[in-house]
Protein backbone atom coordinates (compact mmCIF):
# COMPACT_ATOMS: atom_id res chain seq x y z
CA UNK A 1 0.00 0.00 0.00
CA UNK A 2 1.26 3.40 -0.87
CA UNK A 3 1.60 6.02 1.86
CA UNK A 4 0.24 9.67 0.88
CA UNK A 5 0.62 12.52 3.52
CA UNK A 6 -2.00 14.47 4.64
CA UNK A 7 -2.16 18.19 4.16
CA UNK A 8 -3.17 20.38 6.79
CA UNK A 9 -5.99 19.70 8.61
CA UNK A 10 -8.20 22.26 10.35
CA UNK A 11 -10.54 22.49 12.38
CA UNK A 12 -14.25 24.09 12.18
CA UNK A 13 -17.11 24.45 14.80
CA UNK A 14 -20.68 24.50 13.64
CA UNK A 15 -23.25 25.56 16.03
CA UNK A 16 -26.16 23.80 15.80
CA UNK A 17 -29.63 22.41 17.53
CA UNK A 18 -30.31 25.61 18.53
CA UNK A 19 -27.07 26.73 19.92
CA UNK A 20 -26.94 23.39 22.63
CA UNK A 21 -24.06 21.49 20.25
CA UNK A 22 -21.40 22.94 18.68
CA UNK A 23 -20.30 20.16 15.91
CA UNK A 24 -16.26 20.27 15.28
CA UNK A 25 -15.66 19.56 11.73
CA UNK A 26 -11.45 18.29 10.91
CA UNK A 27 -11.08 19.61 7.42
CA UNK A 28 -8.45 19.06 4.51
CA UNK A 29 -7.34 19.19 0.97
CA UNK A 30 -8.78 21.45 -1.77
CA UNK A 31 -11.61 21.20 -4.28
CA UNK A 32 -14.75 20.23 -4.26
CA UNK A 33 -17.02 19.83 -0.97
CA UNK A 34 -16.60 15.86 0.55
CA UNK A 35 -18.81 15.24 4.04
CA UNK A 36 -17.18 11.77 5.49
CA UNK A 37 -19.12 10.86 8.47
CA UNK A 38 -17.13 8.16 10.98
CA UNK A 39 -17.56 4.80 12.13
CA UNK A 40 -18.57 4.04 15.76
CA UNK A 41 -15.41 4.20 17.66
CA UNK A 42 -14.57 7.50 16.08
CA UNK A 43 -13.11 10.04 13.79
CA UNK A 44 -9.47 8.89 12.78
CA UNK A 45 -7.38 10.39 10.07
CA UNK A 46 -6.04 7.60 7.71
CA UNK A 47 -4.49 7.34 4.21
CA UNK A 48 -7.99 7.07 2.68
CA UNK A 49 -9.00 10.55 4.01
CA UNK A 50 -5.69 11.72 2.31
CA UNK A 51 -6.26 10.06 -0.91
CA UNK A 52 -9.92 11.86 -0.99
CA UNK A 53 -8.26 15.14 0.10
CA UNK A 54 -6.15 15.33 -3.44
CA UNK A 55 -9.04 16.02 -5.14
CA UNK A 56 -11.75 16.99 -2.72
CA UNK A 57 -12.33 19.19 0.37
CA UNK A 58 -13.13 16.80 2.78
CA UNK A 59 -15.35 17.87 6.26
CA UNK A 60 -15.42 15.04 8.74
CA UNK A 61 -17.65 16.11 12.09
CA UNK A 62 -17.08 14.23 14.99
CA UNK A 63 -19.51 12.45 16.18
CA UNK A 64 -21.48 14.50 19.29
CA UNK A 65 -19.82 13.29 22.62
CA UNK A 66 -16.54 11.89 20.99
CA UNK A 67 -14.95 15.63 20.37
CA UNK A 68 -13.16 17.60 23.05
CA UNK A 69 -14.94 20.42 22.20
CA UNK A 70 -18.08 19.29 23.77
CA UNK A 71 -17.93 15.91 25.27
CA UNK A 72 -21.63 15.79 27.02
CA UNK A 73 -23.63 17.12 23.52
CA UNK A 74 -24.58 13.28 23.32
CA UNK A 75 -26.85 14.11 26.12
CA UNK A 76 -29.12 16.19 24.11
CA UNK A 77 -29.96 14.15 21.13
CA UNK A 78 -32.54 11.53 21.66
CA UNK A 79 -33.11 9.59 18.91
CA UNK A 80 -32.31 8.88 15.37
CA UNK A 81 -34.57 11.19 13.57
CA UNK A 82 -33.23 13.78 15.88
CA UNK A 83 -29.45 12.74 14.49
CA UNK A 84 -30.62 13.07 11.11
CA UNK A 85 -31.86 16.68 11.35
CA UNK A 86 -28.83 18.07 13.57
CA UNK A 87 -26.36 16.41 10.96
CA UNK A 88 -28.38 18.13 7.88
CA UNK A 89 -28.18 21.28 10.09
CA UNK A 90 -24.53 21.32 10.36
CA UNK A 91 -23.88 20.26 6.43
CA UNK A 92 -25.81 22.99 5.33
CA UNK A 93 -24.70 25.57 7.73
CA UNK A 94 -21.13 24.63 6.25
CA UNK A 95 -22.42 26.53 2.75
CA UNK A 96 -20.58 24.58 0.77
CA UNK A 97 -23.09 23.46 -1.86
CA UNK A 98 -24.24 20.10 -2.79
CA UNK A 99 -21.33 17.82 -1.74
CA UNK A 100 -20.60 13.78 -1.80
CA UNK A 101 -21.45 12.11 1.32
CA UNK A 102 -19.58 9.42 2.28
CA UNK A 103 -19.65 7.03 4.97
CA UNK A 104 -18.34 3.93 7.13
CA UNK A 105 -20.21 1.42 9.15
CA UNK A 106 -21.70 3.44 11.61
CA UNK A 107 -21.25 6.46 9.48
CA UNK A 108 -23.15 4.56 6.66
CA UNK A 109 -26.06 4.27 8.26
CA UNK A 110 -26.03 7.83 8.96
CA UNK A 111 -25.45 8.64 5.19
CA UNK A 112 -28.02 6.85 3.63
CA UNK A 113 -30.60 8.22 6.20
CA UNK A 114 -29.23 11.18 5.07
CA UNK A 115 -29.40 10.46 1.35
CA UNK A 116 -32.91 9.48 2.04
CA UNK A 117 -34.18 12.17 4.21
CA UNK A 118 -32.46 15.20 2.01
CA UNK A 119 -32.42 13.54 -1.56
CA UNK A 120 -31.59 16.71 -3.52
CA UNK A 121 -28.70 17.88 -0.96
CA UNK A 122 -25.94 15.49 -1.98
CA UNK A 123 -24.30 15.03 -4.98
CA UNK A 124 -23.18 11.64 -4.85
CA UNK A 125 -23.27 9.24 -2.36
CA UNK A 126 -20.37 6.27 -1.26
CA UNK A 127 -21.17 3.70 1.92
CA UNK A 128 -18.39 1.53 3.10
CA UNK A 129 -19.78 -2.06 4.95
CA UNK A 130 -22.82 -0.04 5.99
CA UNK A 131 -25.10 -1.00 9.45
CA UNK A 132 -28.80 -0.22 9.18
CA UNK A 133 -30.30 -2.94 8.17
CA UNK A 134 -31.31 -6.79 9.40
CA UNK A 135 -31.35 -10.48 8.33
CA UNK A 136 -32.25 -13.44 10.86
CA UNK A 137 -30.53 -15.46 8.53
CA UNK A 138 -27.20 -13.37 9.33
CA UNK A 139 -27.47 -11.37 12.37
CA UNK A 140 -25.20 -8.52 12.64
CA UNK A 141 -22.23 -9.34 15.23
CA UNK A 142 -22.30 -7.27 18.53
CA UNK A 143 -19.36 -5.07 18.43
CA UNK A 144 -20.68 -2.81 20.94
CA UNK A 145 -20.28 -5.28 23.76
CA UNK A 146 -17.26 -7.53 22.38
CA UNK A 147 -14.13 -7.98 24.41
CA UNK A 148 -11.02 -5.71 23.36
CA UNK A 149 -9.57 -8.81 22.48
CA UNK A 150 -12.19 -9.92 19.92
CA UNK A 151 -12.47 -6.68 17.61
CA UNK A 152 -9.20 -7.46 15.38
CA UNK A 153 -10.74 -10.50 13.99
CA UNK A 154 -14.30 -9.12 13.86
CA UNK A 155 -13.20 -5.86 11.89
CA UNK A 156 -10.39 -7.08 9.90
CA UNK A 157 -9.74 -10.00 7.18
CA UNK A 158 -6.16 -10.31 8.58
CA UNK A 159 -6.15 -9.38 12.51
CA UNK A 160 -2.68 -9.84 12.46
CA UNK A 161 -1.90 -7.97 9.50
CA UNK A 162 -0.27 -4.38 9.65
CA UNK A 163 -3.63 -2.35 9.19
CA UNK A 164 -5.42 -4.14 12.40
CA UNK A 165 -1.91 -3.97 14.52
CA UNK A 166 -1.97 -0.14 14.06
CA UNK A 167 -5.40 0.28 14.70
CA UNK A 168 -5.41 -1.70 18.07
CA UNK A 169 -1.70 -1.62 19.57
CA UNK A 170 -2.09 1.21 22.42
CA UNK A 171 -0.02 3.84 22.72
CA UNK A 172 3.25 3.19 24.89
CA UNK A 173 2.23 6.08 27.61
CA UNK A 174 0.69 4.31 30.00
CA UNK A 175 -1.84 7.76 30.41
CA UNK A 176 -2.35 7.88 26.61
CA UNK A 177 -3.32 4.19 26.48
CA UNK A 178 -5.88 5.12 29.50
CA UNK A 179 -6.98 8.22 27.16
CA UNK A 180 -7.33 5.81 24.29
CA UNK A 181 -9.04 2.92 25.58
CA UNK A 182 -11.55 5.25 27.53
CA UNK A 183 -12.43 7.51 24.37
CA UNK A 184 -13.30 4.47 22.28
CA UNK A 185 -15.31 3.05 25.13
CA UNK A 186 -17.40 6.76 25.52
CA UNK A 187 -17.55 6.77 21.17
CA UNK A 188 -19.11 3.35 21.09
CA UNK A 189 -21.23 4.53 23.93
CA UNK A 190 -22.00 7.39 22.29
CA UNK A 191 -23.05 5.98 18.72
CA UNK A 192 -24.44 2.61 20.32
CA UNK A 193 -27.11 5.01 21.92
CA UNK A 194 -28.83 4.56 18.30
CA UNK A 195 -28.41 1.39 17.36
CA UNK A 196 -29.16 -0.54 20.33
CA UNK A 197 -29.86 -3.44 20.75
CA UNK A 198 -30.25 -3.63 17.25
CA UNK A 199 -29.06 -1.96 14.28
CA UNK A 200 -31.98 -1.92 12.41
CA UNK A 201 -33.95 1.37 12.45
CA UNK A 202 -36.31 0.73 9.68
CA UNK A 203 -33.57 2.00 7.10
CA UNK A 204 -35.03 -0.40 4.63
CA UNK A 205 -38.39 1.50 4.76
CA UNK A 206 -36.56 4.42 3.77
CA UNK A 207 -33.77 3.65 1.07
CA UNK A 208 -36.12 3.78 -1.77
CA UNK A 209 -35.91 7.59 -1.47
CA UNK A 210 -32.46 8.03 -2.10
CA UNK A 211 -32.01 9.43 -5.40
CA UNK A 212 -28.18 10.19 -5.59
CA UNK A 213 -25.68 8.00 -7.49
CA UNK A 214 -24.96 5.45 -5.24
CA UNK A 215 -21.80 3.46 -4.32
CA UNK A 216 -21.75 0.54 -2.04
CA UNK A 217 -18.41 -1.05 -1.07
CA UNK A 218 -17.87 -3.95 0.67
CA UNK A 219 -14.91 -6.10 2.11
CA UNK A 220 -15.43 -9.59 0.92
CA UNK A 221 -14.22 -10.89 4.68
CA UNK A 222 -16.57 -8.60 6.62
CA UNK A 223 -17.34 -11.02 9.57
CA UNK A 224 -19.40 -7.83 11.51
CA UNK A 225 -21.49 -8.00 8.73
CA UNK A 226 -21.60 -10.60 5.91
CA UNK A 227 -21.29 -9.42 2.22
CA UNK A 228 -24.15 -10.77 1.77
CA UNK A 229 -25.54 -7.19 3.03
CA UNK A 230 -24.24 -5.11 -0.24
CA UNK A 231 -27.27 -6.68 -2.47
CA UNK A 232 -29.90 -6.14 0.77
CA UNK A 233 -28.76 -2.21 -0.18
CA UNK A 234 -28.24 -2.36 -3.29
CA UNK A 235 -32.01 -3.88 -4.44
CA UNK A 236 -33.74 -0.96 -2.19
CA UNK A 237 -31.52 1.92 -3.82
CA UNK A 238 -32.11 2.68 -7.59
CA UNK A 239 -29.52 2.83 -9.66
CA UNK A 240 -26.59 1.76 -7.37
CA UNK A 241 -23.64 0.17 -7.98
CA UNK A 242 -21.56 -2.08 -6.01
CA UNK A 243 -18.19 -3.03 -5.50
CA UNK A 244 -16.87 -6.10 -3.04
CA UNK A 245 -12.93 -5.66 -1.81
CA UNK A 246 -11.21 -9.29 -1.54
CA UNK A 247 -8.71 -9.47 0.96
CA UNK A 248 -10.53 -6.96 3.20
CA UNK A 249 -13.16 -7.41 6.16
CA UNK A 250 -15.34 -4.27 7.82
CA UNK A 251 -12.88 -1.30 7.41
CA UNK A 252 -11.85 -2.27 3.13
CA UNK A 253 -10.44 1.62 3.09
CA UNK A 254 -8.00 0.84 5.89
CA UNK A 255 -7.13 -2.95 5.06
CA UNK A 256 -6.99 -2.10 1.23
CA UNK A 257 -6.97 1.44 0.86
CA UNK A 258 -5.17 1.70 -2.68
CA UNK A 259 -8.07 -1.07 -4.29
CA UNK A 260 -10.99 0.92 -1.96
CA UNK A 261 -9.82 4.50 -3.07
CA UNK A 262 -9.76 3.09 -6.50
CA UNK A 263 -13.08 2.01 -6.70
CA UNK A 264 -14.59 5.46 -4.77
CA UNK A 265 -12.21 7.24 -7.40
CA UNK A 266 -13.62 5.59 -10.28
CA UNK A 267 -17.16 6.32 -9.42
CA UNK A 268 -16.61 10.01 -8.50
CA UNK A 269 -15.08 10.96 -11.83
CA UNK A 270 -17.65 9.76 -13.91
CA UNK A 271 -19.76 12.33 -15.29
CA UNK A 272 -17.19 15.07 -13.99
């Protein structure tokens, strides 16, 4: 895998709700407007953010409670509707047009509610291994409550392969490992309080409405959830395309970054 550095990142604050949560976007690179919206344990900056920030602007908000900024603004968001709005708040009070939205697991979800609640506000739209949606058949695994110990193998094709080992080795400051391990604890926290027990919101009720190109990736070793899960999207969104990463399990842009960026690439240009 090739290593691009990122450019300087900055930071924004959007005030939002009403003035109770002020939203930190990170944001980098030059061009057009990119949203990327997180996964569950959190914002990180990776080579797949730096990749999308040679041709793009890219805004990634942290997720309310996980930023520094504000660390309590989980407490006043209730629900998932609620999420929706306070997210299309903050994107449009960035003025920056009709961008792509693009999102991971967690941050999937999000997007495609999104997508579907505000059909005319993004330009294109990109989910990586979305949650959201259910089958009996192949029940999504609990990440929320798995041991430490058990997330390597859950998120990664290869847990002992060089992407998962940098992801999960803690920092050799004993404090900074502390700060670590309690911030993903609070993020999962955090995000879990709208997708528990299940993560299954009636998303597939709502999919139909999305109306922007759509791009669904998927890492062919996803053991959180099963491949199988790219068609379950794909049939309720019109039009959309998708693309299966071998080699890679729930996090393809980290695991394979240069095949992920090149399909996300690919689909951006077209019509440009």
């Amino acid at each position: 895998m090739s290593t691009i550095a990122l450019p300087e990142v900055t930071e924004r604050v959007v005030e939002v709700w009403n003035g109770k949560i002020r939203l930190r976007f990170k944001v980098t690179g030059s061009g057009p407007g990119l949203v990327y919206l997180h996964p569950a344990a959190g914002l990180a900056w990776d080579g797949f953010l730096a990749r999308l920030a040679q041709d793009y602007t890219v805004y990634a908000p942290e997720f309310p409670g996980t930023s520094p900024v504000d660390p309590y603004a989980i407490h006043h968001v209730d629900d998932l509707w609620q999420l929706v709005l306070l997210y299309e708040e903050a994107i449009r009070r960035l003025d920056i047009g009709t961008p792509v939205l693009v999102g991971q697991s967690f941050g999937g979800m999000l997007a495609a509610e999104l997508a579907a609640a505000y059909p005319d506000q993004f330009d294109k739209l990109v989910l990586l291994d979305p949650i959201g949606l259910w089958r009996e058949d192949k029940p999504v695994a609990n990440w929320i409550t798995a041991a430490p110990t058990e997330l390597p193998a859950m998120l990664f094709a290869d847990p002992e392969g060089q992407a998962a080992q940098a992801m999960f080795t803690p920092p050799t400051d004993p404090e900074e490992a502390i700060a670590a391990g309690a911030g993903m604890v609070w993020a999962l926290g955090c995000t879990g309080k709208f997708v528990w027990p299940i993560p299954d919101k009636g998303l597939k009720n709502r999919l139909h409405r999305i109306t922007a190109p759509t791009l669904i990736i998927w890492g062919e070793q996803d053991k959180l959830i099963d491949v199988s899960y790219a068609d379950e999207f794909a049939c309720r969104i019109a039009g959309s395309t998708v693309a299966t990463v071998p080699g890679a399990g729930h996090i393809p842009q980290v695991e394979q970054t240069d095949l992920t960026h090149k399909h996300v690439d690919g689909f951006l240009r077209e019509g440009r």
